[in-house]
PDB file of N, CA and C in Angstrom:
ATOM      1  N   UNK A   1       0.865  -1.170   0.000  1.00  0.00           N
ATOM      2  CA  UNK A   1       0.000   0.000   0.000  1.00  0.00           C
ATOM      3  C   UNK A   1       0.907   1.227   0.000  1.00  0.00           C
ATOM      4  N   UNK A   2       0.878   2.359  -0.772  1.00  0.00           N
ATOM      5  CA  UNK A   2       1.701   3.496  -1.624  1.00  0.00           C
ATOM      6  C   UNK A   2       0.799   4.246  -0.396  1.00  0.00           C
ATOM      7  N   UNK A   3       1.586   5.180  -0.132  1.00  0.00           N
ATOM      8  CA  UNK A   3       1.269   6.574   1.268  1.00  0.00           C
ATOM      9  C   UNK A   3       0.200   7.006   0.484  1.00  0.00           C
ATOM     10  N   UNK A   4      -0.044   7.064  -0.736  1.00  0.00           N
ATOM     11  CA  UNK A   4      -1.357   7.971  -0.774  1.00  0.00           C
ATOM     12  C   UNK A   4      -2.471   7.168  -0.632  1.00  0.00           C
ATOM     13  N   UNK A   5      -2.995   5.958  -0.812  1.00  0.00           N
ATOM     14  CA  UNK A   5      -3.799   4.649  -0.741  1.00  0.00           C
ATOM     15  C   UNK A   5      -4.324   4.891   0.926  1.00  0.00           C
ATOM     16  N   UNK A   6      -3.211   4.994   1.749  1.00  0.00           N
ATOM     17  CA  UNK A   6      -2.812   4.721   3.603  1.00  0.00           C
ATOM     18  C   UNK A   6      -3.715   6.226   3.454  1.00  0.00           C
ATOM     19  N   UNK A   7      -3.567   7.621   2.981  1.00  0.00           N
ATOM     20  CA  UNK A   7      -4.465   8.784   3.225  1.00  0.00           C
ATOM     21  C   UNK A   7      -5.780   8.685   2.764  1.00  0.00           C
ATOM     22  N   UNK A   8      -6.106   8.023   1.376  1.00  0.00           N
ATOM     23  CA  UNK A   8      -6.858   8.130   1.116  1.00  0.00           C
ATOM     24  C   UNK A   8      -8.063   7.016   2.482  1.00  0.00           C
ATOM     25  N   UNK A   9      -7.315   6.138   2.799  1.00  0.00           N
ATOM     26  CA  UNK A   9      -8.253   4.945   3.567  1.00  0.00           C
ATOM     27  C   UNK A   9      -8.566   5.571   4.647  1.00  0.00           C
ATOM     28  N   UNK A  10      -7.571   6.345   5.437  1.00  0.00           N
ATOM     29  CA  UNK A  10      -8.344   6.934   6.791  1.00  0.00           C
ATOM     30  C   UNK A  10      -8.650   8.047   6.495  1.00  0.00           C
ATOM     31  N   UNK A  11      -8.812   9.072   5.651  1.00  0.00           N
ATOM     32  CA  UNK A  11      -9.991   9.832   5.392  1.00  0.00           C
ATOM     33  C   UNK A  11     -11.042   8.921   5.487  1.00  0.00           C
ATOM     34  N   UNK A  12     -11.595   8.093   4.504  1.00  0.00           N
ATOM     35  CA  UNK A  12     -12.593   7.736   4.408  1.00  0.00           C
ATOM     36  C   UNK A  12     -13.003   6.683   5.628  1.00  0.00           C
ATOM     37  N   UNK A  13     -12.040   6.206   6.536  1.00  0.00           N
ATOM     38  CA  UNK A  13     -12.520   5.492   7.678  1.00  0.00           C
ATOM     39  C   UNK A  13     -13.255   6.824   8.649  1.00  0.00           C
ATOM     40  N   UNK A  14     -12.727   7.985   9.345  1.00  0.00           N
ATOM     41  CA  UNK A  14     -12.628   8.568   9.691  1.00  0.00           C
ATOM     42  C   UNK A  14     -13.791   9.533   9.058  1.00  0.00           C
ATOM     43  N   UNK A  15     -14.561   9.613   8.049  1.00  0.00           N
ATOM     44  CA  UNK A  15     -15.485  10.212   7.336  1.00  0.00           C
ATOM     45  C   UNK A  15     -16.870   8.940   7.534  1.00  0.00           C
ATOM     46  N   UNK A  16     -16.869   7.553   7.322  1.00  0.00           N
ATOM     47  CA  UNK A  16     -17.506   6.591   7.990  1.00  0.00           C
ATOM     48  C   UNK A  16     -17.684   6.597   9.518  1.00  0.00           C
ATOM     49  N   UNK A  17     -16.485   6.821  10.130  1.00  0.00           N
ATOM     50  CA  UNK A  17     -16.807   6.911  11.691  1.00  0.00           C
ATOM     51  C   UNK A  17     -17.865   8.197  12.087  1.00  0.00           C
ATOM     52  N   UNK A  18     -17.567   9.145  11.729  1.00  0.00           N
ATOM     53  CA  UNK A  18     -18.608  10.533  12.097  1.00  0.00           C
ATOM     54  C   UNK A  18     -19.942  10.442  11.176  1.00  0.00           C
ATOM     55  N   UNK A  19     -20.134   9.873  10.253  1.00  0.00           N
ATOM     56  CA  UNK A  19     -21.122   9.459   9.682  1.00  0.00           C
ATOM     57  C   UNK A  19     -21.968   9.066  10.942  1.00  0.00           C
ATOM     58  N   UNK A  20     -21.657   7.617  11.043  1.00  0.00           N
ATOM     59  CA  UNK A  20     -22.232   6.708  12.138  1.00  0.00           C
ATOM     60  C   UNK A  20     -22.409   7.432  13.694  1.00  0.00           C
ATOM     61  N   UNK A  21     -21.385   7.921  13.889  1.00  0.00           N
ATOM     62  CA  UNK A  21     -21.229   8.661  15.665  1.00  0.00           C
ATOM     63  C   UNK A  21     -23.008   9.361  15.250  1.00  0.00           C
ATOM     64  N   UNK A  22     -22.707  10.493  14.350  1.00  0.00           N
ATOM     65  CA  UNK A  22     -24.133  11.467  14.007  1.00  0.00           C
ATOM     66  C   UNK A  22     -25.607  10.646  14.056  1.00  0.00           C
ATOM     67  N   UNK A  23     -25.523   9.347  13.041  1.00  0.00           N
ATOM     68  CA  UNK A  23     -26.618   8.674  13.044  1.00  0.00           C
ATOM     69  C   UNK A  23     -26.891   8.194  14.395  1.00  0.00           C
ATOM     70  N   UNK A  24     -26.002   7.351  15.577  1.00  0.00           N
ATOM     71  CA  UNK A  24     -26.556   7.322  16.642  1.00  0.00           C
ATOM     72  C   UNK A  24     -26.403   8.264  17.676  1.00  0.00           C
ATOM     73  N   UNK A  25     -26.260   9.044  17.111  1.00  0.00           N
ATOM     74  CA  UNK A  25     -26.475  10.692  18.625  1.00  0.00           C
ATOM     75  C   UNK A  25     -25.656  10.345  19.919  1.00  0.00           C
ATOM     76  N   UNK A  26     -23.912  10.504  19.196  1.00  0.00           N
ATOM     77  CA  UNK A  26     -23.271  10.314  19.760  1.00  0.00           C
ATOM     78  C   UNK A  26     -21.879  11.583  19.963  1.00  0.00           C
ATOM     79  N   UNK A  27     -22.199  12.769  20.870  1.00  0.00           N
ATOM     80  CA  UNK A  27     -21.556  13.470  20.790  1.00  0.00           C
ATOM     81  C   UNK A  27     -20.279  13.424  21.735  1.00  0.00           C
ATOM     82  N   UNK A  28     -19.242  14.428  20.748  1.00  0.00           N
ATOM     83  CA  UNK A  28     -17.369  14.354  21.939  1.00  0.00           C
ATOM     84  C   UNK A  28     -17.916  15.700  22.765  1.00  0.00           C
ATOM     85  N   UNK A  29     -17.646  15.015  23.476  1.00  0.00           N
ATOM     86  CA  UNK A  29     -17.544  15.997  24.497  1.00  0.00           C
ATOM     87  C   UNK A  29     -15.787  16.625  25.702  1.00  0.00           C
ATOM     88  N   UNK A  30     -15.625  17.312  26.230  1.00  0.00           N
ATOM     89  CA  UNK A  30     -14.142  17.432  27.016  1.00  0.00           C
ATOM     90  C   UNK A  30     -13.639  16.068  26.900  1.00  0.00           C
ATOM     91  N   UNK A  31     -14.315  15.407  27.734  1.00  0.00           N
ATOM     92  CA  UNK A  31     -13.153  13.920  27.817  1.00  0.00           C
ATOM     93  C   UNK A  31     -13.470  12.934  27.567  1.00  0.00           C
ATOM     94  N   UNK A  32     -13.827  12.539  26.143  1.00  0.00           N
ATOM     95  CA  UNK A  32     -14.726  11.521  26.159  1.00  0.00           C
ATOM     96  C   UNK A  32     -15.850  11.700  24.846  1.00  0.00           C
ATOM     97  N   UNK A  33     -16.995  10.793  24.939  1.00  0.00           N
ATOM     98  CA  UNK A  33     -18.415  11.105  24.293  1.00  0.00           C
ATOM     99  C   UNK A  33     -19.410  10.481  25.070  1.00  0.00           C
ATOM    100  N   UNK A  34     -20.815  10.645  24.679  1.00  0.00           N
ATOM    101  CA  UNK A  34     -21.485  10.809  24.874  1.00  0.00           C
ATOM    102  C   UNK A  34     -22.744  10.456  24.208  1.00  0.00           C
ATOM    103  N   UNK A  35     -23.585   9.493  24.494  1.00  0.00           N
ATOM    104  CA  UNK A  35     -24.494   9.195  23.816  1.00  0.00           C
ATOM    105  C   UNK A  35     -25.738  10.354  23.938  1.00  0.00           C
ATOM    106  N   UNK A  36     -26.392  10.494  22.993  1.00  0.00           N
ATOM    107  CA  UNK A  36     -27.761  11.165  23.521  1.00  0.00           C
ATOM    108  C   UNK A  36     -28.947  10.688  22.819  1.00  0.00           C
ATOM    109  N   UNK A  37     -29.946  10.220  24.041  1.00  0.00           N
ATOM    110  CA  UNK A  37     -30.876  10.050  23.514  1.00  0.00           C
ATOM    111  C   UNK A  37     -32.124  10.782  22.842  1.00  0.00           C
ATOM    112  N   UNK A  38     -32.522  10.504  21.217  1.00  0.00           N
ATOM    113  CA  UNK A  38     -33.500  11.511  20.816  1.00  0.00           C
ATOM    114  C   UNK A  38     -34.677  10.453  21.668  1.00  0.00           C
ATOM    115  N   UNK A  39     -35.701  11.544  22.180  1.00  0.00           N
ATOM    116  CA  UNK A  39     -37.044  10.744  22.420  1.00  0.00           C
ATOM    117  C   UNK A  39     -37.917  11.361  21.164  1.00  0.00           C
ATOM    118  N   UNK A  40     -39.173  11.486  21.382  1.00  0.00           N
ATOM    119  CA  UNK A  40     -39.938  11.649  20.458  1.00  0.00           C
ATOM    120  C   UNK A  40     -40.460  13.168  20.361  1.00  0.00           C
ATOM    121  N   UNK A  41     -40.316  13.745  19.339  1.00  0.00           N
ATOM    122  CA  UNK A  41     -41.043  15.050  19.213  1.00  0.00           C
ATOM    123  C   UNK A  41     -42.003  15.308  19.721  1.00  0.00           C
ATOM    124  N   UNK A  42     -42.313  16.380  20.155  1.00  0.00           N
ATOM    125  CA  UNK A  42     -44.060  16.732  20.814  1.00  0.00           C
ATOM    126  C   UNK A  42     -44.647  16.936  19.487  1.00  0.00           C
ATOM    127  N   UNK A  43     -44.102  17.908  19.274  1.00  0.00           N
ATOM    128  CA  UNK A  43     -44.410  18.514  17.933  1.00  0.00           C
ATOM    129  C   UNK A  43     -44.451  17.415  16.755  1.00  0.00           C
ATOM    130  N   UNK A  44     -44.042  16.699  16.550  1.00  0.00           N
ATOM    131  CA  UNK A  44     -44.342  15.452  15.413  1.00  0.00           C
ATOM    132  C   UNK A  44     -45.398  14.883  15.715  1.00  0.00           C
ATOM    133  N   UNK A  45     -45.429  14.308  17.441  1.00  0.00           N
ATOM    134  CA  UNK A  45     -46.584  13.383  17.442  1.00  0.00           C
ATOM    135  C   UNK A  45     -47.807  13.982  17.512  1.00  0.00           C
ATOM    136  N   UNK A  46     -48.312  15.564  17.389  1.00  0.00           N
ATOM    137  CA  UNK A  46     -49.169  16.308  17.142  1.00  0.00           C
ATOM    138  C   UNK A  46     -49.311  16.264  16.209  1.00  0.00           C
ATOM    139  N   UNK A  47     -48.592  16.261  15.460  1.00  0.00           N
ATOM    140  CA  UNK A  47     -48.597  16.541  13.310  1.00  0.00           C
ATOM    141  C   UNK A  47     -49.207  15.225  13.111  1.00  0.00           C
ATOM    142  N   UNK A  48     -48.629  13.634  13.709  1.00  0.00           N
ATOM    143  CA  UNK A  48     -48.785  12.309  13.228  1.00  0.00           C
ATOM    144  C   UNK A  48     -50.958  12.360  13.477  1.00  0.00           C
ATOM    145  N   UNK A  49     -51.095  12.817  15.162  1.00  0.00           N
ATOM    146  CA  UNK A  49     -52.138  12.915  15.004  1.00  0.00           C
ATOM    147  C   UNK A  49     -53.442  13.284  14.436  1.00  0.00           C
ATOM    148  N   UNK A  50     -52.785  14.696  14.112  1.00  0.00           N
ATOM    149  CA  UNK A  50     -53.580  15.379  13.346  1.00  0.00           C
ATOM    150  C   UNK A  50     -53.566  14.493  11.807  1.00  0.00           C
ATOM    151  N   UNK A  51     -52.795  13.804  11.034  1.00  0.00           N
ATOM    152  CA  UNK A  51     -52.696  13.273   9.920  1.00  0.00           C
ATOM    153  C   UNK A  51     -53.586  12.087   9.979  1.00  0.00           C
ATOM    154  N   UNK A  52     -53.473  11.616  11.636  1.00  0.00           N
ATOM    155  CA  UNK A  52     -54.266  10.299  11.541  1.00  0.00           C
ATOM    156  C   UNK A  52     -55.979  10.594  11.231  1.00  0.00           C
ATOM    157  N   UNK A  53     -56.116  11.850  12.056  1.00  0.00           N
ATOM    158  CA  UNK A  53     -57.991  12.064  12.445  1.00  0.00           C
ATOM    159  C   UNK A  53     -58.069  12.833  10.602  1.00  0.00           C
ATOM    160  N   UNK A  54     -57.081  13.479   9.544  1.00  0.00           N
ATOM    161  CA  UNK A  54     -57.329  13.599   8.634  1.00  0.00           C
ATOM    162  C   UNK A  54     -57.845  12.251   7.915  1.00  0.00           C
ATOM    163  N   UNK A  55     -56.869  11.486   8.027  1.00  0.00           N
ATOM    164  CA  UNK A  55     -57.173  10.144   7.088  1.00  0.00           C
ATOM    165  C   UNK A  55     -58.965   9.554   7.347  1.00  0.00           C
ATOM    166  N   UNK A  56     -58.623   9.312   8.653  1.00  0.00           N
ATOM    167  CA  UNK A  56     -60.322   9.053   9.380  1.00  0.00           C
ATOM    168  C   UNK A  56     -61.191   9.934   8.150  1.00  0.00           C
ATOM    169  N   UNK A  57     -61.860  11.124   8.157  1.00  0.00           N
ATOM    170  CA  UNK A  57     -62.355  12.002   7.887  1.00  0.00           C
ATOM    171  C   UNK A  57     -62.212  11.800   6.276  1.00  0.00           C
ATOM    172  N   UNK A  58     -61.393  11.794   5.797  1.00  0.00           N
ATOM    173  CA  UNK A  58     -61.104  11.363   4.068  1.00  0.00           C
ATOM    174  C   UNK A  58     -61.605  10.203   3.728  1.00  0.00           C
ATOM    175  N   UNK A  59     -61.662   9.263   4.824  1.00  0.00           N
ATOM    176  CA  UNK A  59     -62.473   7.298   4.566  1.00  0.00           C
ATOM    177  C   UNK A  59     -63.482   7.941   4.545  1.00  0.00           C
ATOM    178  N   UNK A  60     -64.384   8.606   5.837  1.00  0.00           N
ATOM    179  CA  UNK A  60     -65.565   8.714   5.879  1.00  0.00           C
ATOM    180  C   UNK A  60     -66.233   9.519   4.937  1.00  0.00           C
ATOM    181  N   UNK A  61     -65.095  10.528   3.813  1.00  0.00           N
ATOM    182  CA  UNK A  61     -65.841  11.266   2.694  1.00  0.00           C
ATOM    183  C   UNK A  61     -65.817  10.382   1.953  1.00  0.00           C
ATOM    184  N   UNK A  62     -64.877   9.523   1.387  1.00  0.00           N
ATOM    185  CA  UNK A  62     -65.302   8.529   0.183  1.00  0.00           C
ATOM    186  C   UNK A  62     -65.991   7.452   0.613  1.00  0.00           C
ATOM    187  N   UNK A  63     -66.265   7.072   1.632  1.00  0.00           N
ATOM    188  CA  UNK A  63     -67.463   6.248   1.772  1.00  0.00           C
ATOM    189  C   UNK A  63     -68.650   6.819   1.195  1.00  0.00           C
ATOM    190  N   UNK A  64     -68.792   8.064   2.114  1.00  0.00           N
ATOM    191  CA  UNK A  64     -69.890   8.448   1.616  1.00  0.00           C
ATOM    192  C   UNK A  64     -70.397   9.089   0.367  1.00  0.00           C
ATOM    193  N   UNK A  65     -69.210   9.671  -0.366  1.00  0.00           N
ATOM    194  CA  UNK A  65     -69.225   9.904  -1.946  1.00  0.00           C
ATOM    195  C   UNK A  65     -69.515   8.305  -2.916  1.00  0.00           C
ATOM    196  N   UNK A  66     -68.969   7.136  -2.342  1.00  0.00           N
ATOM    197  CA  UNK A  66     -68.994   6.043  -3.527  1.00  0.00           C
ATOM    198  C   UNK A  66     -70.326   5.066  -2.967  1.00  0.00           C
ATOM    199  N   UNK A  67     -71.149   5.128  -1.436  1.00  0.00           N
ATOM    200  CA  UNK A  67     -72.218   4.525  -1.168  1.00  0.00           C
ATOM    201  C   UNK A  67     -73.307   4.782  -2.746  1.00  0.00           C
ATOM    202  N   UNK A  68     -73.260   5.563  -2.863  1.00  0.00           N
ATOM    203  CA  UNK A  68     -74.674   6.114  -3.810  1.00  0.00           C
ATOM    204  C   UNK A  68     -75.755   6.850  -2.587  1.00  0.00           C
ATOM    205  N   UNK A  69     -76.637   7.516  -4.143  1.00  0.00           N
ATOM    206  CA  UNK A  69     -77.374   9.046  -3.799  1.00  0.00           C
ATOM    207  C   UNK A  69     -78.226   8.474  -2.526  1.00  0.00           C
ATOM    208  N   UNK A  70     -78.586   7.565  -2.600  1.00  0.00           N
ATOM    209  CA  UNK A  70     -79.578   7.360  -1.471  1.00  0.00           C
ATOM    210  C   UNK A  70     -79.545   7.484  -0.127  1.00  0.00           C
ATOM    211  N   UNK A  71     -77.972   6.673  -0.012  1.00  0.00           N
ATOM    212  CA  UNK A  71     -77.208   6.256   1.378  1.00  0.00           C
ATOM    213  C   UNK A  71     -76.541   7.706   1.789  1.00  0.00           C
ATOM    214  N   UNK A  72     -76.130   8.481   0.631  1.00  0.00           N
ATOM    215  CA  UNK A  72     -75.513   9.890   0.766  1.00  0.00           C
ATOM    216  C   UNK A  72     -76.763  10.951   1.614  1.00  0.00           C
ATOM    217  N   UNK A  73     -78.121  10.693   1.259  1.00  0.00           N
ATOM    218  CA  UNK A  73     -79.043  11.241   1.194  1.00  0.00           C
ATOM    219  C   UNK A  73     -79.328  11.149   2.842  1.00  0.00           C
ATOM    220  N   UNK A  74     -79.135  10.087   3.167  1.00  0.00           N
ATOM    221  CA  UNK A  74     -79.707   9.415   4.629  1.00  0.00           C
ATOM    222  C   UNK A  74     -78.403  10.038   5.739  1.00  0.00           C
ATOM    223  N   UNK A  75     -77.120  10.087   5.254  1.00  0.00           N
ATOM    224  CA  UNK A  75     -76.366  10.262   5.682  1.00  0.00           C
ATOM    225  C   UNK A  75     -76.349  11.824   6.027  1.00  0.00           C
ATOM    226  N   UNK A  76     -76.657  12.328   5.398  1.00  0.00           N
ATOM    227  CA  UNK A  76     -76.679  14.362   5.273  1.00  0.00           C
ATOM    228  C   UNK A  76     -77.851  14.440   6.093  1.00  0.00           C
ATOM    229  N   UNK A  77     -79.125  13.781   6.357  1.00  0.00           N
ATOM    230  CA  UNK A  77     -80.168  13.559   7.224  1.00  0.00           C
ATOM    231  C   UNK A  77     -79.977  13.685   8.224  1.00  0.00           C
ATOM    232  N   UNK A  78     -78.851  12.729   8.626  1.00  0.00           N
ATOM    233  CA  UNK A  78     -78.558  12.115   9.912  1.00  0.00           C
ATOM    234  C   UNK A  78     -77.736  13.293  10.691  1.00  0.00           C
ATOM    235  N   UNK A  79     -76.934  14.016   9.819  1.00  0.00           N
ATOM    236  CA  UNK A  79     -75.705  14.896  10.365  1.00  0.00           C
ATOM    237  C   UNK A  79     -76.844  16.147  10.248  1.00  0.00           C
ATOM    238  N   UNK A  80     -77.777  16.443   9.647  1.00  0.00           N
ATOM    239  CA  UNK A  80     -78.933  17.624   9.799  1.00  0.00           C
ATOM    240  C   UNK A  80     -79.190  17.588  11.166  1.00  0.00           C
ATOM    241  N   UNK A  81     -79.772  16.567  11.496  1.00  0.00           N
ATOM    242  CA  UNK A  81     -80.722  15.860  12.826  1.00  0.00           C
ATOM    243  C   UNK A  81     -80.131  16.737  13.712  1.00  0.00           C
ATOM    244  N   UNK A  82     -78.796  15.799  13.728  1.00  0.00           N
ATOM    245  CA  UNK A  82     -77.578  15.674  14.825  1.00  0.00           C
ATOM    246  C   UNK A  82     -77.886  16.995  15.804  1.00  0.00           C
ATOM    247  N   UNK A  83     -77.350  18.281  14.593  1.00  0.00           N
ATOM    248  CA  UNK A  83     -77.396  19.744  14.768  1.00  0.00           C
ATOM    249  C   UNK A  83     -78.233  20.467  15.023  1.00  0.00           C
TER     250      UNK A  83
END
Protein backbone atom coordinates (compact mmCIF):
# COMPACT_ATOMS: atom_id res chain seq x y z
CA UNK A 1 0.00 0.00 0.00
CA UNK A 2 1.70 3.50 -1.62
CA UNK A 3 1.27 6.57 1.27
CA UNK A 4 -1.36 7.97 -0.77
CA UNK A 5 -3.80 4.65 -0.74
CA UNK A 6 -2.81 4.72 3.60
CA UNK A 7 -4.47 8.78 3.22
CA UNK A 8 -6.86 8.13 1.12
CA UNK A 9 -8.25 4.95 3.57
CA UNK A 10 -8.34 6.93 6.79
CA UNK A 11 -9.99 9.83 5.39
CA UNK A 12 -12.59 7.74 4.41
CA UNK A 13 -12.52 5.49 7.68
CA UNK A 14 -12.63 8.57 9.69
CA UNK A 15 -15.49 10.21 7.34
CA UNK A 16 -17.51 6.59 7.99
CA UNK A 17 -16.81 6.91 11.69
CA UNK A 18 -18.61 10.53 12.10
CA UNK A 19 -21.12 9.46 9.68
CA UNK A 20 -22.23 6.71 12.14
CA UNK A 21 -21.23 8.66 15.67
CA UNK A 22 -24.13 11.47 14.01
CA UNK A 23 -26.62 8.67 13.04
CA UNK A 24 -26.56 7.32 16.64
CA UNK A 25 -26.48 10.69 18.62
CA UNK A 26 -23.27 10.31 19.76
CA UNK A 27 -21.56 13.47 20.79
CA UNK A 28 -17.37 14.35 21.94
CA UNK A 29 -17.54 16.00 24.50
CA UNK A 30 -14.14 17.43 27.02
CA UNK A 31 -13.15 13.92 27.82
CA UNK A 32 -14.73 11.52 26.16
CA UNK A 33 -18.42 11.11 24.29
CA UNK A 34 -21.48 10.81 24.87
CA UNK A 35 -24.49 9.20 23.82
CA UNK A 36 -27.76 11.16 23.52
CA UNK A 37 -30.88 10.05 23.51
CA UNK A 38 -33.50 11.51 20.82
CA UNK A 39 -37.04 10.74 22.42
CA UNK A 40 -39.94 11.65 20.46
CA UNK A 41 -41.04 15.05 19.21
CA UNK A 42 -44.06 16.73 20.81
CA UNK A 43 -44.41 18.51 17.93
CA UNK A 44 -44.34 15.45 15.41
CA UNK A 45 -46.58 13.38 17.44
CA UNK A 46 -49.17 16.31 17.14
CA UNK A 47 -48.60 16.54 13.31
CA UNK A 48 -48.79 12.31 13.23
CA UNK A 49 -52.14 12.91 15.00
CA UNK A 50 -53.58 15.38 13.35
CA UNK A 51 -52.70 13.27 9.92
CA UNK A 52 -54.27 10.30 11.54
CA UNK A 53 -57.99 12.06 12.45
CA UNK A 54 -57.33 13.60 8.63
CA UNK A 55 -57.17 10.14 7.09
CA UNK A 56 -60.32 9.05 9.38
CA UNK A 57 -62.35 12.00 7.89
CA UNK A 58 -61.10 11.36 4.07
CA UNK A 59 -62.47 7.30 4.57
CA UNK A 60 -65.56 8.71 5.88
CA UNK A 61 -65.84 11.27 2.69
CA UNK A 62 -65.30 8.53 0.18
CA UNK A 63 -67.46 6.25 1.77
CA UNK A 64 -69.89 8.45 1.62
CA UNK A 65 -69.23 9.90 -1.95
CA UNK A 66 -68.99 6.04 -3.53
CA UNK A 67 -72.22 4.52 -1.17
CA UNK A 68 -74.67 6.11 -3.81
CA UNK A 69 -77.37 9.05 -3.80
CA UNK A 70 -79.58 7.36 -1.47
CA UNK A 71 -77.21 6.26 1.38
CA UNK A 72 -75.51 9.89 0.77
CA UNK A 73 -79.04 11.24 1.19
CA UNK A 74 -79.71 9.42 4.63
CA UNK A 75 -76.37 10.26 5.68
CA UNK A 76 -76.68 14.36 5.27
CA UNK A 77 -80.17 13.56 7.22
CA UNK A 78 -78.56 12.11 9.91
CA UNK A 79 -75.70 14.90 10.36
CA UNK A 80 -78.93 17.62 9.80
CA UNK A 81 -80.72 15.86 12.83
CA UNK A 82 -77.58 15.67 14.83
CA UNK A 83 -77.40 19.74 14.77
Amino acid sequence: MNPFEMVVAIIAITAIASVLRAKYGVVRRDKGEDVIQRGPDPDTERLRAEVRALKERVAVLERLATDGSTALEREFEKLRDRD
